[in-house]
Protein backbone atom coordinates (compact mmCIF):
# COMPACT_ATOMS: atom_id res chain seq x y z
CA UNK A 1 -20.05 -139.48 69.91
CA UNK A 2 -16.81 -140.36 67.64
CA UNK A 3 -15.66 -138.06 65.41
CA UNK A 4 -16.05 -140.99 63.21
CA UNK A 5 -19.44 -140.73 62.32
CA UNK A 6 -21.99 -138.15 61.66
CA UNK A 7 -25.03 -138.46 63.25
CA UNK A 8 -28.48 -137.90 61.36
CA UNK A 9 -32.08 -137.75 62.91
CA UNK A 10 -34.38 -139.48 60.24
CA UNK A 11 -38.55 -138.20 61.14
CA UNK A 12 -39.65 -141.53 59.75
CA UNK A 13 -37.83 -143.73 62.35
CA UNK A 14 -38.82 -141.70 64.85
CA UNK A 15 -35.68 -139.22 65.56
CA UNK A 16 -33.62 -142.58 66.39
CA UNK A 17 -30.18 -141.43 65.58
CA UNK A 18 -28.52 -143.30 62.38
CA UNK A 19 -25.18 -143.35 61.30
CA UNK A 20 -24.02 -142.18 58.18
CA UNK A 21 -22.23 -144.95 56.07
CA UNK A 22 -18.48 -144.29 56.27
CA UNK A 23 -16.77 -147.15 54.25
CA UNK A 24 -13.85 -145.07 53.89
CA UNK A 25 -13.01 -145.06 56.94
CA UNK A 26 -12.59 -148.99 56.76
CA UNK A 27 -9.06 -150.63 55.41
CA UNK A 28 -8.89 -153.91 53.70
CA UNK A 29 -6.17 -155.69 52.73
CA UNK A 30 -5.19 -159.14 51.62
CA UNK A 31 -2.26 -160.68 52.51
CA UNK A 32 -0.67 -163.92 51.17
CA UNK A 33 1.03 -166.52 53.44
CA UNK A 34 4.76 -167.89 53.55
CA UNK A 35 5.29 -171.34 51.79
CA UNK A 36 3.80 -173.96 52.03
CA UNK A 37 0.32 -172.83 52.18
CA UNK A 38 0.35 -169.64 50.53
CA UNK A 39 -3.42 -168.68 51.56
CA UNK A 40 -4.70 -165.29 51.74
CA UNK A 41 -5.86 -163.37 54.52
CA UNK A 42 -8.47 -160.97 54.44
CA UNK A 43 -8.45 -158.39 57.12
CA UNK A 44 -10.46 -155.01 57.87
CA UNK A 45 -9.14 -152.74 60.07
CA UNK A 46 -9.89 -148.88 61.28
CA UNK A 47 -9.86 -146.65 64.66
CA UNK A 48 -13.00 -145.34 66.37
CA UNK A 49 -13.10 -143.35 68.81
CA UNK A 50 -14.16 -144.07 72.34
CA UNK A 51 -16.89 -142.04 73.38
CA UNK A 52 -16.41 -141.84 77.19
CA UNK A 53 -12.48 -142.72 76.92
CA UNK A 54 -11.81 -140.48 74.11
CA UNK A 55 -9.21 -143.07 72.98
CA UNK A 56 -8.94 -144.16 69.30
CA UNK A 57 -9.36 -147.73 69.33
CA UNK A 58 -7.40 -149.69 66.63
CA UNK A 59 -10.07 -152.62 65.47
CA UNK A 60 -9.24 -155.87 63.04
CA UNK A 61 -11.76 -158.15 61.98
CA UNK A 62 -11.11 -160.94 60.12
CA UNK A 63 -14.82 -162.34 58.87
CA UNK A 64 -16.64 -158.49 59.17
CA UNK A 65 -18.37 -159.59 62.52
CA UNK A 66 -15.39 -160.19 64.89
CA UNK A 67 -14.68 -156.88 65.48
CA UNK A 68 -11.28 -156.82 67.78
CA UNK A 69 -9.65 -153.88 69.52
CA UNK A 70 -6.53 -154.14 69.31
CA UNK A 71 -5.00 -151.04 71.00
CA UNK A 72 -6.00 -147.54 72.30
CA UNK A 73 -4.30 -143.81 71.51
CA UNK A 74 -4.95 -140.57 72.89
CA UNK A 75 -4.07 -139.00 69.12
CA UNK A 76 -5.64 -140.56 65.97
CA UNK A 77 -2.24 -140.42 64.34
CA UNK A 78 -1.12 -143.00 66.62
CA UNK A 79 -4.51 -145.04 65.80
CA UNK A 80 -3.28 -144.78 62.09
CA UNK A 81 0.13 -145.56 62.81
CA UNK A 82 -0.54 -148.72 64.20
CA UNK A 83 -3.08 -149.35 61.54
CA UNK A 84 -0.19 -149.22 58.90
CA UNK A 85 2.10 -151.56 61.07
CA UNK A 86 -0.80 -154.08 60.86
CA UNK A 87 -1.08 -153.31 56.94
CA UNK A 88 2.92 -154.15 57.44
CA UNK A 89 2.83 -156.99 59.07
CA UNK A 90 0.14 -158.50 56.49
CA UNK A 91 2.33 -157.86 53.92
CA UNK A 92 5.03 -160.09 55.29
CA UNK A 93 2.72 -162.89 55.61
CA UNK A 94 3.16 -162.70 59.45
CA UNK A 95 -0.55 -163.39 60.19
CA UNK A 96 -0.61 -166.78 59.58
CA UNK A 97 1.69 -167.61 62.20
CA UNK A 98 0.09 -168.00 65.86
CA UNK A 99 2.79 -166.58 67.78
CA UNK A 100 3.65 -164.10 66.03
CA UNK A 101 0.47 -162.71 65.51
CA UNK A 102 0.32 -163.16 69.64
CA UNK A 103 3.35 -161.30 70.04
CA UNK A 104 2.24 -158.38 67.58
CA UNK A 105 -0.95 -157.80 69.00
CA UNK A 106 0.62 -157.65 72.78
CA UNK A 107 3.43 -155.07 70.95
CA UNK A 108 0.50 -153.06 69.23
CA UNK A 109 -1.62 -153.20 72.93
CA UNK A 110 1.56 -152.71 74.85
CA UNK A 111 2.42 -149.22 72.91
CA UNK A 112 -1.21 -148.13 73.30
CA UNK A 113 -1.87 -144.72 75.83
CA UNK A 114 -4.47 -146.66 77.52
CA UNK A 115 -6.31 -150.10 77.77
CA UNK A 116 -9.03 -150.44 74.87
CA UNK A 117 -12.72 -150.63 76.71
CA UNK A 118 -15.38 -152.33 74.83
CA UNK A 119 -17.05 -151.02 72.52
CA UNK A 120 -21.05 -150.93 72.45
CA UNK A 121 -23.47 -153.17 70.52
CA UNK A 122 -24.78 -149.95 68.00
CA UNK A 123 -20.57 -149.00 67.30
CA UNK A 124 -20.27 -152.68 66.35
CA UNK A 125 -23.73 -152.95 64.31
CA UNK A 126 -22.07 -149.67 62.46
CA UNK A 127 -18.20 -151.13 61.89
CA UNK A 128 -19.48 -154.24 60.27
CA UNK A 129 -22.16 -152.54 58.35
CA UNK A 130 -18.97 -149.96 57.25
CA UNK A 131 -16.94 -153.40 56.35
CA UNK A 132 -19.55 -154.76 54.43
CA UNK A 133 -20.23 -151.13 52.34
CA UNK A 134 -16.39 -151.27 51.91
CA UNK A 135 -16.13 -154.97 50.96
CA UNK A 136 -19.02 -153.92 48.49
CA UNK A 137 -17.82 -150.82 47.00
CA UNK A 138 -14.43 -153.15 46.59
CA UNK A 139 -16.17 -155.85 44.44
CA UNK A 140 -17.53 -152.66 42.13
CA UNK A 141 -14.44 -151.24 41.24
CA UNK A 142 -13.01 -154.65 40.10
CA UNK A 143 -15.81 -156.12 38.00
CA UNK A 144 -15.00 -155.36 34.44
């Protein structure tokens, strides 16, 4: 199982296993575009580790549900270095633009130690229930 999550057995649901919330583990950023739109992006982005692969996996989502692995690394500093060129990147305004964002993400894969594998239906039920804790915990801090 990743080192990303701890794993509790809860007797009322029967020992199924259930993740622990780990919002922290999520980054989300808003980015504004060039001129002449000047929209903002909203992205969420982490690393999770494979569990047969052992690779960290680099996700981005852009609406919480379209969770996108973007590149693999043996070493989770990698997985957070790649993470920051993404923050980067966002900061420039570079995700608005179709190519580039084409030519990033082929960079990002391309410098990877391995090609991402999928990850499984309960690891993506658990990253967007992390965005949306994160998202939420987000909106607390800034209401007055």
């Amino acid at each position: 199982m990743s080192q990303n999550h701890e794993e509790k057995q809860d007797p009322s649901r029967g020992n199924v296993p259930m993740t622990t919330n780990r919002a922290g583990n999520v980054h989300l950023l808003e980015g504004a575009g060039r001129e002449p739109t000047r929209r903002t992006i909203h992205l969420a982005l982490g690393a999770e580790q494979h569990p047969s692969t052992q690779l960290w996996q680099v996700w981005i989502s852009r609406t919480g549900t379209d969770i996108q692995v973007v590149a693999a690394h043996r070493e989770r500093e990698a997985a957070d270095a790649t993470i920051a060129e993404i923050q980067r990147i966002a900061t420039l305004g570079d995700l608005f633009d179709a190519e580039k964002v084409v030519g990033i993400l082929g960079r990002l894969h391309q410098a990877g130690d391995g090609e991402p594998q999928p990850l499984s239906s309960e690891t993506i039920r658990t990253i967007c229930r992390n965005i949306e804790a994160a998202v939420w915990k987000q909106e607390q801090e800034w209401e007055p």
